[in-house]
Protein backbone atom coordinates (compact mmCIF):
# COMPACT_ATOMS: atom_id res chain seq x y z
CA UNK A 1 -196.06 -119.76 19.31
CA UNK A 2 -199.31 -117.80 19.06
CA UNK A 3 -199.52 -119.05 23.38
CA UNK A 4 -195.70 -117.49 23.95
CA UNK A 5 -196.65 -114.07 22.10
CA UNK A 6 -199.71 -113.49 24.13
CA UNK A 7 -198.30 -113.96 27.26
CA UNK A 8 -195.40 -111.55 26.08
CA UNK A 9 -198.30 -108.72 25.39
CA UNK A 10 -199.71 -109.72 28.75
CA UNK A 11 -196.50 -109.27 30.51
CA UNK A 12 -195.62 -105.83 28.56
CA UNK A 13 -199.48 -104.24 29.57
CA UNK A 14 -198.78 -105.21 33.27
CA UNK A 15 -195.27 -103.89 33.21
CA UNK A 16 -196.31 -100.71 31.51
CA UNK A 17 -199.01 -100.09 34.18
CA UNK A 18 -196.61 -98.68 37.00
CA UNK A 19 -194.55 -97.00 34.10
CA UNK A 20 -197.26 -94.69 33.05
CA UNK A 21 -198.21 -94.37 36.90
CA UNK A 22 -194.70 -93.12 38.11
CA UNK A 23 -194.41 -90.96 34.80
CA UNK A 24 -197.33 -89.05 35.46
CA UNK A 25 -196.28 -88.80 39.06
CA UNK A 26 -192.48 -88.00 38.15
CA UNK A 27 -192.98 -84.22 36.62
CA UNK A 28 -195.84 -83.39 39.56
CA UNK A 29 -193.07 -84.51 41.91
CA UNK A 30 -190.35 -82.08 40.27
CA UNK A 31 -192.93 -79.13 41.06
CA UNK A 32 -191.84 -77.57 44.68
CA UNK A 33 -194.08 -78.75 47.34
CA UNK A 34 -193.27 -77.28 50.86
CA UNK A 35 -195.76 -79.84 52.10
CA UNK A 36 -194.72 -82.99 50.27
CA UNK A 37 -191.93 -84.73 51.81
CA UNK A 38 -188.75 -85.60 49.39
CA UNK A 39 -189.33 -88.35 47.12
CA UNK A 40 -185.82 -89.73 46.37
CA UNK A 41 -187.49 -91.38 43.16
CA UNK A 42 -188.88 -88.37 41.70
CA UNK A 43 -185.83 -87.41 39.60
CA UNK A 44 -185.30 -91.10 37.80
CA UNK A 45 -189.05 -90.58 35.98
């Protein structure tokens, strides 16, 4: 049981890696940028 749980926690830090990367990411891509290209993901963070 105690095996199962810490492979859950494991799972959850690696998924919540590219979570906190494309939420950081998501409001700097709202700003206008004339030189950034459109980023059709940058309204779903």
């Amino acid at each position: 049981m105690t095996e199962v749980l810490r492979r859950f926690q494991r799972q959850r830090a690696a998924a919540d890696v590219p979570l906190v990367f494309y939420s950081g990411h998501g409001i700097e891509m709202r700003v206008p940028n004339p030189w950034r290209p459109l980023q059709p993901w940058g309204d779903l963070c």
